[in-house]
C-alpha atoms as a PDB file:
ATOM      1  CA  UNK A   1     -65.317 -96.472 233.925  1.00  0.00           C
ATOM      2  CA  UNK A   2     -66.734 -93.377 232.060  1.00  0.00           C
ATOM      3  CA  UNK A   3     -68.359 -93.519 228.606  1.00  0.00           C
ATOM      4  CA  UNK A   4     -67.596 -91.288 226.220  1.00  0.00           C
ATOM      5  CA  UNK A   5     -67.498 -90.383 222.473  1.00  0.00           C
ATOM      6  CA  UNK A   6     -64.218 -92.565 222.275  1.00  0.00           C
ATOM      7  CA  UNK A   7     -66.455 -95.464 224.057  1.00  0.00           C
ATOM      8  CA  UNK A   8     -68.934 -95.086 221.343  1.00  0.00           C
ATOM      9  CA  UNK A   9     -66.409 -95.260 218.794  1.00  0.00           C
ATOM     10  CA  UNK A  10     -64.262 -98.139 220.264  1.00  0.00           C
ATOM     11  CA  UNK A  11     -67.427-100.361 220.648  1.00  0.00           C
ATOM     12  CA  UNK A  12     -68.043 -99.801 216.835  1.00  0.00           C
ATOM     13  CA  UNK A  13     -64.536-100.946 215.537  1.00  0.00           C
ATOM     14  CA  UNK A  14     -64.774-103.707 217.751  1.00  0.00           C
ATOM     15  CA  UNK A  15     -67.858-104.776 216.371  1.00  0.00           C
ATOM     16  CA  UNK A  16     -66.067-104.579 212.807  1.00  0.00           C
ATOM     17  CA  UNK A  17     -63.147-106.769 213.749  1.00  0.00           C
ATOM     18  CA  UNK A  18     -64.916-109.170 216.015  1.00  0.00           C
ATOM     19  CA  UNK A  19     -64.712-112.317 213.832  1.00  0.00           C
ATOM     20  CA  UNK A  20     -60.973-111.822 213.848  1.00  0.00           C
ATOM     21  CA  UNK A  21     -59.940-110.750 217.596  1.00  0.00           C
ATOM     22  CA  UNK A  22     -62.214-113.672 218.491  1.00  0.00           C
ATOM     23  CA  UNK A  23     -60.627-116.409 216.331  1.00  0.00           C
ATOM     24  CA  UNK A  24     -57.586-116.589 218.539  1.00  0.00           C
ATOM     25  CA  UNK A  25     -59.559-118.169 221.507  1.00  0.00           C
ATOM     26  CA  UNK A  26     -58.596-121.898 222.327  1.00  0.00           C
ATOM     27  CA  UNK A  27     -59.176-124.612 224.371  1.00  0.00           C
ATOM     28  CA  UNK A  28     -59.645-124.441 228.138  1.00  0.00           C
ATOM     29  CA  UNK A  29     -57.593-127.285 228.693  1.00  0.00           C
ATOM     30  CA  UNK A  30     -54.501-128.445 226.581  1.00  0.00           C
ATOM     31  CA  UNK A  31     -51.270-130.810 226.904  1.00  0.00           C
ATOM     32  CA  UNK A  32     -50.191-128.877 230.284  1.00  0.00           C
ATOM     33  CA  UNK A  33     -53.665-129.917 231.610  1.00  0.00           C
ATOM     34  CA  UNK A  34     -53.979-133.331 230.231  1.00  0.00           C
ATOM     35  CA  UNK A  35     -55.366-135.071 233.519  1.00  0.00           C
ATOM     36  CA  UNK A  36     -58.396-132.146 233.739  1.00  0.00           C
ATOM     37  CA  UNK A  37     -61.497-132.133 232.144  1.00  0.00           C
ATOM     38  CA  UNK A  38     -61.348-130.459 228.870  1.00  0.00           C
ATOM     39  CA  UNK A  39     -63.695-128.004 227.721  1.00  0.00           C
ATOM     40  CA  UNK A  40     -64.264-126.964 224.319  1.00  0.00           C
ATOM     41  CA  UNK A  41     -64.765-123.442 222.366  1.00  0.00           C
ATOM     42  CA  UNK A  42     -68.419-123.449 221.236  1.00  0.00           C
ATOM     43  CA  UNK A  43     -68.791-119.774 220.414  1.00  0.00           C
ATOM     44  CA  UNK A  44     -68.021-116.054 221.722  1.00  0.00           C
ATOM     45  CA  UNK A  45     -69.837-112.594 221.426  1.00  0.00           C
ATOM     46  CA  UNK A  46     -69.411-109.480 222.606  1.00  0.00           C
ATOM     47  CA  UNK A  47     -71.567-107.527 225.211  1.00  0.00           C
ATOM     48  CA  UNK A  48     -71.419-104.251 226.609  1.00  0.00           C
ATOM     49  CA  UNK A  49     -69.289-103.547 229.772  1.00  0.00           C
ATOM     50  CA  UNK A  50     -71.789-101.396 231.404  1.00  0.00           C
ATOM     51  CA  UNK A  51     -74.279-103.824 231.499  1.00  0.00           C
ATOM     52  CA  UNK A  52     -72.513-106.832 231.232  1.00  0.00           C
ATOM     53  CA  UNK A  53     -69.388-106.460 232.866  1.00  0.00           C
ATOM     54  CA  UNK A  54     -69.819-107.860 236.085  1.00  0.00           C
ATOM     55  CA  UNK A  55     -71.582-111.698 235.359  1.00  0.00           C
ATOM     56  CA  UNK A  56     -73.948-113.705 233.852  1.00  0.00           C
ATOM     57  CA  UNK A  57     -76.454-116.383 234.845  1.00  0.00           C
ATOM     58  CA  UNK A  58     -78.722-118.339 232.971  1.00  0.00           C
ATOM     59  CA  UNK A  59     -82.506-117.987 234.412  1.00  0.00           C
ATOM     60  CA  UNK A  60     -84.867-120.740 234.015  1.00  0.00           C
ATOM     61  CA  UNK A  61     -88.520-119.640 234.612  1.00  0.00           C
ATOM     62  CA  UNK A  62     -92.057-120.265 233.842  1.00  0.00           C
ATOM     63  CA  UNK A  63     -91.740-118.192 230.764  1.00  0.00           C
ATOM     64  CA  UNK A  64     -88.495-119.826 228.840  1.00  0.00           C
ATOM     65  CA  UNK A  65     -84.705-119.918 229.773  1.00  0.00           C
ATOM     66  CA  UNK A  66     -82.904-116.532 229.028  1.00  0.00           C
ATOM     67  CA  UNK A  67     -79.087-115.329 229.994  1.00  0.00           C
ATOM     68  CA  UNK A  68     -78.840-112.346 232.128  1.00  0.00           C
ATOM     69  CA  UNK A  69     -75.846-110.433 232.357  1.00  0.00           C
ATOM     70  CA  UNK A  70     -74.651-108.087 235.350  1.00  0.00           C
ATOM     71  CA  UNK A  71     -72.849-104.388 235.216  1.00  0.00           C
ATOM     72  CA  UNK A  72     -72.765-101.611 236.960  1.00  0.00           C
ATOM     73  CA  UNK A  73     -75.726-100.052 235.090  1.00  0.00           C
ATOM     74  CA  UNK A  74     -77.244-102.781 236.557  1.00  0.00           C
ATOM     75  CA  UNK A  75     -77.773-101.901 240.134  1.00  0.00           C
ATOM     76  CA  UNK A  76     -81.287-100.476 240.519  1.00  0.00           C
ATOM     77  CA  UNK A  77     -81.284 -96.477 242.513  1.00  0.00           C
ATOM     78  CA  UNK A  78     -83.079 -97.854 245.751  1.00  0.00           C
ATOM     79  CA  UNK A  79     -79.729 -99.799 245.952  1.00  0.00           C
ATOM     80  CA  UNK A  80     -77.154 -97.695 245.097  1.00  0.00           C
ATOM     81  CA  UNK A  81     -78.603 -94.816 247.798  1.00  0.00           C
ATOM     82  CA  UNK A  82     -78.058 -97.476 250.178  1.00  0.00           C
ATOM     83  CA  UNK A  83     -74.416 -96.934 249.465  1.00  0.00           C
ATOM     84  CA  UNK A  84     -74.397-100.596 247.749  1.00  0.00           C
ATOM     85  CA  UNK A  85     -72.294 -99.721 244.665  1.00  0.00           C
ATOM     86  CA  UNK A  86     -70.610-103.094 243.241  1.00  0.00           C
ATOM     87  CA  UNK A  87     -72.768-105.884 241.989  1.00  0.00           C
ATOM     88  CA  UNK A  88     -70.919-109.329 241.293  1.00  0.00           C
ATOM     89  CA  UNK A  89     -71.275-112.199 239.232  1.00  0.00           C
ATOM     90  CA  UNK A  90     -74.832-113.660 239.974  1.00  0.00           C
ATOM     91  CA  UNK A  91     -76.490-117.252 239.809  1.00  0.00           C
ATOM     92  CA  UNK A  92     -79.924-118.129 239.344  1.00  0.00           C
ATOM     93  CA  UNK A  93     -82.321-121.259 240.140  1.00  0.00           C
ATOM     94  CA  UNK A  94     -85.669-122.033 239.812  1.00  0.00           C
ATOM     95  CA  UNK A  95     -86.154-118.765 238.379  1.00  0.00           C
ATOM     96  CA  UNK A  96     -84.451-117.230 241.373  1.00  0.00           C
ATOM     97  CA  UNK A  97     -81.843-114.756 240.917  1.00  0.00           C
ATOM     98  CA  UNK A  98     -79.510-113.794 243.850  1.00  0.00           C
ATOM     99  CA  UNK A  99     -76.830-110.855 243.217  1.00  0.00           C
ATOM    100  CA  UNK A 100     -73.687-110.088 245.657  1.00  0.00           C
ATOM    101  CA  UNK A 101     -73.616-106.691 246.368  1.00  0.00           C
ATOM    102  CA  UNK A 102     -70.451-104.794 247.800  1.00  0.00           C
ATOM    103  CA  UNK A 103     -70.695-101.616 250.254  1.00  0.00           C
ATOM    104  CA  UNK A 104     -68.875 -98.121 248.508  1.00  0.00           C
ATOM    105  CA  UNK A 105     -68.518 -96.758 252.482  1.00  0.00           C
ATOM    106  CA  UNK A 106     -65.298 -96.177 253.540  1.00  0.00           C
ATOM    107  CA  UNK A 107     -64.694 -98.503 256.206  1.00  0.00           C
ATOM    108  CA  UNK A 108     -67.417-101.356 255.408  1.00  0.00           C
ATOM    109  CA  UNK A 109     -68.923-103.694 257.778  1.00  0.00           C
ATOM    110  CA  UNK A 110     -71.342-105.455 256.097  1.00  0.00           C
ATOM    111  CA  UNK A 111     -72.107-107.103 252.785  1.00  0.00           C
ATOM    112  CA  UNK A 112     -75.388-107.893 250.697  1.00  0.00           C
ATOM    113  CA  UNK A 113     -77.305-110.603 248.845  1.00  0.00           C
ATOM    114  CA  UNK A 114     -79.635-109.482 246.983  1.00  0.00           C
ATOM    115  CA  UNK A 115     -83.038-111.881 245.569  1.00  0.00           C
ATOM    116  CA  UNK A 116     -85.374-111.557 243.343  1.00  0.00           C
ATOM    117  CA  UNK A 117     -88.126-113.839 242.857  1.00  0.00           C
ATOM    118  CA  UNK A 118     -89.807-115.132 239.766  1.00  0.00           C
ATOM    119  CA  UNK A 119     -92.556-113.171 240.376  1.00  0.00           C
ATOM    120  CA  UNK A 120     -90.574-109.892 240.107  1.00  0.00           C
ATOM    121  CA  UNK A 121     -90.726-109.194 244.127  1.00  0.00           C
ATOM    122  CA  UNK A 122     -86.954-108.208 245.827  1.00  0.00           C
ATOM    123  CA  UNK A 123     -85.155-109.112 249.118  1.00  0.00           C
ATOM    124  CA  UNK A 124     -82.238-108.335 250.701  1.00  0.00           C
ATOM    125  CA  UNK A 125     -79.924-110.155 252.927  1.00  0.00           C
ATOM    126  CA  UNK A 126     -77.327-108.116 255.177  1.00  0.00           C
ATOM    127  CA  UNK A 127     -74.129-110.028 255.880  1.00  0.00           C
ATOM    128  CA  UNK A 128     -72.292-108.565 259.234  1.00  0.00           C
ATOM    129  CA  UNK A 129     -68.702-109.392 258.979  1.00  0.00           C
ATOM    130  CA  UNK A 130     -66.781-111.666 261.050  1.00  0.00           C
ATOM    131  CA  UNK A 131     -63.307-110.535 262.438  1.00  0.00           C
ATOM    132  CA  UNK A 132     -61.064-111.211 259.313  1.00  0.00           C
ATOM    133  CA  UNK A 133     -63.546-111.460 256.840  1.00  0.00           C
ATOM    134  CA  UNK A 134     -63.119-108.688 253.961  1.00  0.00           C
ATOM    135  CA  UNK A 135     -65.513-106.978 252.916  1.00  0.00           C
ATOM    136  CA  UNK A 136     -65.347-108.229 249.430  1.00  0.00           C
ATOM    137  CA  UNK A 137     -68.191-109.517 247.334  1.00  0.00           C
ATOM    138  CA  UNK A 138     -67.377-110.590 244.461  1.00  0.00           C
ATOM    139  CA  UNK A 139     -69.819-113.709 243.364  1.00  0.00           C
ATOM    140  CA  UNK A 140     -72.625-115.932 244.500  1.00  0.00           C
ATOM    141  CA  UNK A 141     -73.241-119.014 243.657  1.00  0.00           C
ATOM    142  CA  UNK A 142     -76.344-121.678 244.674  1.00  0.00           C
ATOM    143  CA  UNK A 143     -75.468-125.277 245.270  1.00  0.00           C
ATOM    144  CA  UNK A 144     -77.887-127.834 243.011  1.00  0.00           C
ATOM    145  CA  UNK A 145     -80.312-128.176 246.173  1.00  0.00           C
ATOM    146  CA  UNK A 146     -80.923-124.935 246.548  1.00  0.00           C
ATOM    147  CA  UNK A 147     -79.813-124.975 250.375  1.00  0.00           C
ATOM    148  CA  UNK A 148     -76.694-123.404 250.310  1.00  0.00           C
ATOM    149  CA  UNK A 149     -74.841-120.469 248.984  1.00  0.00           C
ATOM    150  CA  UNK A 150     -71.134-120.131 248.392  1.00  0.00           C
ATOM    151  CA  UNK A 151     -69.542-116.588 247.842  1.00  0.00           C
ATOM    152  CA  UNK A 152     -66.008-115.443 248.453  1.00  0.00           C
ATOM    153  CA  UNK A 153     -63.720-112.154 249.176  1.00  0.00           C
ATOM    154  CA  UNK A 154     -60.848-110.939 247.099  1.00  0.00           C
ATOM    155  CA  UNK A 155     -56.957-111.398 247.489  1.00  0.00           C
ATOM    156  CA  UNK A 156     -55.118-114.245 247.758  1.00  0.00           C
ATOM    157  CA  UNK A 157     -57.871-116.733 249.570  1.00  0.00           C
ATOM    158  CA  UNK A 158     -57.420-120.224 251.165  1.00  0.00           C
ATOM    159  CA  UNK A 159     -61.129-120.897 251.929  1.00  0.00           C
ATOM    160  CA  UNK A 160     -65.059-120.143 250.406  1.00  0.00           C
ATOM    161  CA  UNK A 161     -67.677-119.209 252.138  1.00  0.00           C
ATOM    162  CA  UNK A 162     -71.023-120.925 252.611  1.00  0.00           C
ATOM    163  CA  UNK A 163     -74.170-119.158 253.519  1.00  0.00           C
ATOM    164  CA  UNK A 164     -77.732-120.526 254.016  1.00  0.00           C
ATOM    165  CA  UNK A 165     -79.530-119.333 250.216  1.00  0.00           C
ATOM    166  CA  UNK A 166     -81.113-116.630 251.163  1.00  0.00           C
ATOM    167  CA  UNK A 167     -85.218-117.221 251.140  1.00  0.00           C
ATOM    168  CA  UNK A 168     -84.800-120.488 249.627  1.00  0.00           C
ATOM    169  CA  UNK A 169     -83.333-121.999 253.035  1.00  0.00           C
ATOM    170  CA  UNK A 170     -85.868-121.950 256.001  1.00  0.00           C
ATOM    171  CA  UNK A 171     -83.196-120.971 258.261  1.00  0.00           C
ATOM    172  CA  UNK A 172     -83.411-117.436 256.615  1.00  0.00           C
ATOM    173  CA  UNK A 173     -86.076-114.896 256.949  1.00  0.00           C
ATOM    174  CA  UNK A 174     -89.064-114.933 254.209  1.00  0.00           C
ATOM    175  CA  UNK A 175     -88.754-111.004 253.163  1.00  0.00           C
ATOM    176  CA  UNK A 176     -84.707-110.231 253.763  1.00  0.00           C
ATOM    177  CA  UNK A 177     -82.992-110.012 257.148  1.00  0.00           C
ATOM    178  CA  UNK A 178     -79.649-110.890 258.844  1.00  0.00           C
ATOM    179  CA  UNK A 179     -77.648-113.420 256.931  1.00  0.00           C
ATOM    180  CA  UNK A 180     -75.088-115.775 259.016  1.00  0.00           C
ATOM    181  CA  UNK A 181     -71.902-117.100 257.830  1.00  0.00           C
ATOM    182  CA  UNK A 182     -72.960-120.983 257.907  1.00  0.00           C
ATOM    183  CA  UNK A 183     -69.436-122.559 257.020  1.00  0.00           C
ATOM    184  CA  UNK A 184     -66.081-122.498 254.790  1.00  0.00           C
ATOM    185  CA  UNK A 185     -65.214-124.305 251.988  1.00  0.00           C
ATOM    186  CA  UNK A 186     -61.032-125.079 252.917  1.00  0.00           C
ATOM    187  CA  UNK A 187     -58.961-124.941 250.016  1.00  0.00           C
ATOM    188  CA  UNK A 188     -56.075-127.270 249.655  1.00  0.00           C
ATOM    189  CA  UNK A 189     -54.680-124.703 247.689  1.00  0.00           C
ATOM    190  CA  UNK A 190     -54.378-121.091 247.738  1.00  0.00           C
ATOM    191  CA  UNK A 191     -56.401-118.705 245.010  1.00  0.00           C
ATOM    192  CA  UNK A 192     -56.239-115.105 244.278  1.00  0.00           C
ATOM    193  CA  UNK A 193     -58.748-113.038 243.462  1.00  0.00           C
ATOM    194  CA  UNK A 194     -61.800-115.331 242.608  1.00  0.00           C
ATOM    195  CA  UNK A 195     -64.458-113.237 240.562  1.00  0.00           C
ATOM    196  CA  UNK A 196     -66.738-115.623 239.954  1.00  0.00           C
ATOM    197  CA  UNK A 197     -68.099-119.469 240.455  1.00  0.00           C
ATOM    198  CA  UNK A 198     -70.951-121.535 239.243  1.00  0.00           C
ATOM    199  CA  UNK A 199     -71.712-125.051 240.726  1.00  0.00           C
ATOM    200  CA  UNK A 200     -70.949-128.018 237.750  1.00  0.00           C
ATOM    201  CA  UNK A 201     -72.377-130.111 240.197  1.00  0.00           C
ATOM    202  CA  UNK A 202     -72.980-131.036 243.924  1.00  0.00           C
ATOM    203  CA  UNK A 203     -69.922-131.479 244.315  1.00  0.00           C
ATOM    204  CA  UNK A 204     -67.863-129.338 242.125  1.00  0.00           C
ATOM    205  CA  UNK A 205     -67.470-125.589 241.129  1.00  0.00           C
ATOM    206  CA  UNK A 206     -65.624-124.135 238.721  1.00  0.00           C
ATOM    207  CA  UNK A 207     -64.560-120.391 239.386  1.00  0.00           C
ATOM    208  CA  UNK A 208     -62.365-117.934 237.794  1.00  0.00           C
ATOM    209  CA  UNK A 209     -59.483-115.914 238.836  1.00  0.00           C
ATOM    210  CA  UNK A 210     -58.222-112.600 237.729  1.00  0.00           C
ATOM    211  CA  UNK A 211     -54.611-113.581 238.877  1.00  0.00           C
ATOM    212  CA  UNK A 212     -51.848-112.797 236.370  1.00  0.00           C
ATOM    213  CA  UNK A 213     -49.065-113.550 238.044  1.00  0.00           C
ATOM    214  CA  UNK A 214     -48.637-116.876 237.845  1.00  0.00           C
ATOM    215  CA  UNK A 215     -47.363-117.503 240.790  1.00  0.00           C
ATOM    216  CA  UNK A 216     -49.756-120.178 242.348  1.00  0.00           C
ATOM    217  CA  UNK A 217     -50.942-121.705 239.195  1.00  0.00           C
ATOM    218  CA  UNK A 218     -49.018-122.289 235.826  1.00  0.00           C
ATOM    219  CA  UNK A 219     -51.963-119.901 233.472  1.00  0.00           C
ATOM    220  CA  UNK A 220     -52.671-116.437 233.389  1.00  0.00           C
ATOM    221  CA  UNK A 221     -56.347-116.096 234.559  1.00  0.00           C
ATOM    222  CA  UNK A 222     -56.904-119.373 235.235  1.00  0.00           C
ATOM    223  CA  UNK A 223     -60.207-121.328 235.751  1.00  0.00           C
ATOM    224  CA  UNK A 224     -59.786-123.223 238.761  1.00  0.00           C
ATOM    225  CA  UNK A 225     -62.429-126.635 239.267  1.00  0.00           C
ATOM    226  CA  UNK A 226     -62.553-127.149 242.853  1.00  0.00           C
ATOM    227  CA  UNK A 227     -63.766-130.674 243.854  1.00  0.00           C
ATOM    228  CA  UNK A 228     -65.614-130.865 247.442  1.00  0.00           C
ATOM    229  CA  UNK A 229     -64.982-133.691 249.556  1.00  0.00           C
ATOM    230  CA  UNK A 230     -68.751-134.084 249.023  1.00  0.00           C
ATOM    231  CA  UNK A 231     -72.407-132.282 248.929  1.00  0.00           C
ATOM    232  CA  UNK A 232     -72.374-128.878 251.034  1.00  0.00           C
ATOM    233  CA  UNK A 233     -74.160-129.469 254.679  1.00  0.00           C
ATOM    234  CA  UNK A 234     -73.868-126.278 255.751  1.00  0.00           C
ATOM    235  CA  UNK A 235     -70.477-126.825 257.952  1.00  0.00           C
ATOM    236  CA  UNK A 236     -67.089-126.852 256.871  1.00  0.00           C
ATOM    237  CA  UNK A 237     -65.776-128.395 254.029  1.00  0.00           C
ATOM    238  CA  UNK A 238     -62.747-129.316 252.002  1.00  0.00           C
ATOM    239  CA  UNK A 239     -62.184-128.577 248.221  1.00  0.00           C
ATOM    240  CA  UNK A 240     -59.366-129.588 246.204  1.00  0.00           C
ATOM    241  CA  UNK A 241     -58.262-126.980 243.549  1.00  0.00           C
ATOM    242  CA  UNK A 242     -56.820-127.645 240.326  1.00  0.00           C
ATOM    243  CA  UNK A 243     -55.960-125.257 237.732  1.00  0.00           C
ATOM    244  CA  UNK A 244     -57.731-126.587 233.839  1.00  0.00           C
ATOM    245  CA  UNK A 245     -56.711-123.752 231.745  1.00  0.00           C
ATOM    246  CA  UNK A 246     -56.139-119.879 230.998  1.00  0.00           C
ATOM    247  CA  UNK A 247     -59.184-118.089 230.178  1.00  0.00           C
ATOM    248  CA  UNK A 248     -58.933-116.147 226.753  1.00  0.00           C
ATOM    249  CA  UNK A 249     -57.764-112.895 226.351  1.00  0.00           C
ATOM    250  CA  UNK A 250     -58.271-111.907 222.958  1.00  0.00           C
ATOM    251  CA  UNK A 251     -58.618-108.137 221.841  1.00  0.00           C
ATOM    252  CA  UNK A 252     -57.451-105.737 219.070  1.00  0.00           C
ATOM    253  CA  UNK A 253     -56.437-103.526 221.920  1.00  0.00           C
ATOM    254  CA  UNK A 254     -53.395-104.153 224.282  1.00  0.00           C
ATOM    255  CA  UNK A 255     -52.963-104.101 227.566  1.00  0.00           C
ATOM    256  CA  UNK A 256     -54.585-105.501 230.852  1.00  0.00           C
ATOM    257  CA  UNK A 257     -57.592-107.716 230.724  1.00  0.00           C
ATOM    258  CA  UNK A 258     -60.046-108.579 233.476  1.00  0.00           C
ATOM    259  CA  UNK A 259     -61.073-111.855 234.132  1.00  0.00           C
ATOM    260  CA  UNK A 260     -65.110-111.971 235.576  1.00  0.00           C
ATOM    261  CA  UNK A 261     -68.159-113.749 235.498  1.00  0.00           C
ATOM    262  CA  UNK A 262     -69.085-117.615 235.197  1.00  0.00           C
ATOM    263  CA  UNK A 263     -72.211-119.613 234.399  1.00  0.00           C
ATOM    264  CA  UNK A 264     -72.944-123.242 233.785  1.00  0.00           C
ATOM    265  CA  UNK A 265     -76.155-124.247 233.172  1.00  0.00           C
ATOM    266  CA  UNK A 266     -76.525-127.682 234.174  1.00  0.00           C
ATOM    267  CA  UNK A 267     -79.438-128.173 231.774  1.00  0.00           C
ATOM    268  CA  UNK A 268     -77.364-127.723 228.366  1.00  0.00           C
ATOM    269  CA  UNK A 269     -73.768-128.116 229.434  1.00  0.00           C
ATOM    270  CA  UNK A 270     -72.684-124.775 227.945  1.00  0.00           C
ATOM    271  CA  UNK A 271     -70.346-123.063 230.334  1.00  0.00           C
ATOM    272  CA  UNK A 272     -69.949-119.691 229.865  1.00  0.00           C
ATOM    273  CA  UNK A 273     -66.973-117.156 230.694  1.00  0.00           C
ATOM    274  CA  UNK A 274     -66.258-113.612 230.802  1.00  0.00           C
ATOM    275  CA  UNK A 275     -63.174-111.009 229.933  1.00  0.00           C
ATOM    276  CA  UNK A 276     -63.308-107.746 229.894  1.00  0.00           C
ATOM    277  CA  UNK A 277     -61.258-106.254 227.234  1.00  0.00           C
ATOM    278  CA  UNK A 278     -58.117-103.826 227.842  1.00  0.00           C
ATOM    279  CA  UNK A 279     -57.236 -99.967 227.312  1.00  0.00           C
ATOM    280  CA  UNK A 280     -59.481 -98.414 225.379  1.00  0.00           C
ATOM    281  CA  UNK A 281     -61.470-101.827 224.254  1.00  0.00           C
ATOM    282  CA  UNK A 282     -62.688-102.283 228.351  1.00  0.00           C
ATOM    283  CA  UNK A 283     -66.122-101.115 226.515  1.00  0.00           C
ATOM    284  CA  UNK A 284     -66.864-104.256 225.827  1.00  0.00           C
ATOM    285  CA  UNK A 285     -66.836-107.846 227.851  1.00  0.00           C
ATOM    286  CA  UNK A 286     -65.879-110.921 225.692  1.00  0.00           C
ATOM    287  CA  UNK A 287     -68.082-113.831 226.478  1.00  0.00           C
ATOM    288  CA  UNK A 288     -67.143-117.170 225.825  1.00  0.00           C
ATOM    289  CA  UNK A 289     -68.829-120.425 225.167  1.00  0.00           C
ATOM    290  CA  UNK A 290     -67.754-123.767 226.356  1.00  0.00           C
ATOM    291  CA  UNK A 291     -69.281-127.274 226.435  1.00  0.00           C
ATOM    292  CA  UNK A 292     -67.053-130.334 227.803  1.00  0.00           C
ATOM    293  CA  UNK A 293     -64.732-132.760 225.350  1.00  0.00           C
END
């Protein structure tokens, strides 16, 4: 996406008619979802798309618990040269963050995980594909223990993947390296294009889905819970899928919207989802706030 005087402008009328674009959010879950969890509409802002448009995390470190947020004017130069030129929705623990980078080469055969420590240093993690695997990267996500990382590829998807977290496993190198596919989370039902996922616990994720179509679940960019058969060992798994509502899409623009990043911090509750706006409003990412019923 370029930014331009019209960017400039759109982001400023936005602002202006937040309050009212905003107030047509509603509940996650409602009477088509009555046997899922429901989650409830705490709040929403607005960020920039730039910066923003790509995930969010909350950090907890030594210095105090902040949100960071994930665009493509996030990816630092010594990155990008390398030809790494998609970041996805990140996660965070400890005061770890670990971002999901996607190769811009024309036949890819490799992905990247990306950590930085709390101390500020940087490592990264190549990924050599396995026949079949895409070359997608759209999301990582730590499980509570720290052990494990589960990430994912685009299209329509019946399976996770699950990678020893890079540095924080001691099967992975201290300063970067190879990184090995470990296992796959099996889905008992199909998904389509998962852009991001946050652990809710040890055994459950909830992710969302830029799918309009709604041809494998009843909403319109649905957030999917998946429930594992139990906590992630490193081998294959099983997760059961179930659709618990549509994710907003609320904007004073028309058009298509783009479902992207998740974060739930375990340590308040507050769930937090992202949309980036259509048309001329894709300036700006809607971010949602959500705590359960």
């Amino acid at each position: 996406m370029t930014h331009s005087h019209r960017t400039r402008v759109t982001a400023r009328t936005l602002a202006l008619t937040a309050s009212a674009a905003l107030l047509a959010a509603t509940a996650l879950a409602g009477e088509a979802h009555a046997d899922a969890p429901a989650w409830t509409e705490t709040g929403s802002s607005l960020q920039s798309t730039l910066t923003a448009g790509e995930g969010v995390t909350t950090v907890h470190s030594g210095g105090g618990d902040s949100v960071l947020y994930r665009g493509a004017g996030s990816i630092p130069l010594s990155v990008l040269v390398q030809s790494w030129t998609h970041i996805g929705d990140p996660d965070s623990v400890n005061g770890y963050i670990f971002d999901a980078y996607q190769s811009g080469a024309s036949n890819p055969t490799s992905k990247m995980f990306r950590v930085t420590t709390p101390s500020g240093a940087s490592y990264e993690y190549t990924h050599t594909l396995v026949p079949g695997e895409l070359y997608n990267n759209s999301f990582d996500t730590v499980s509570p223990d720290t052990q494990w990382m589960v990430a994912g590829e685009w299209g329509t998807m019946d399976h996770l993947q699950i990678y020893p977290t890079p540095l924080l496993n001691p099967e992975t190198g201290r300063t970067g390296g190879t990184l090995n596919l470990s296992g796959l989370i099996h889905l008992d039902h199909a998904v389509n294009d998962i852009q991001g996922c946050d652990f809710t616990s040890a055994t459950q994720l909830v992710c969302a889905s830029d799918d309009s179509s709604q041809s494998l679940f009843p909403d319109s960019k649905p957030l999917l819970e998946i429930d594992l058969s139990g906590p992630l060992t490193g081998g294959d798994t099983t997760g059961h899928v179930t659709d618990i509502g549509a994710i907003p899409q609320s904007s004073i623009c028309s058009g298509t919207y783009e479902a992207e990043g998740v974060d739930y911090d375990t340590s308040t509750g507050v769930l937090r989802l992202e949309m980036i706006q259509p048309s001329i409003c894709g300036a700006v990412t809607s971010v949602y706030t959500y705590t359960r019923s």
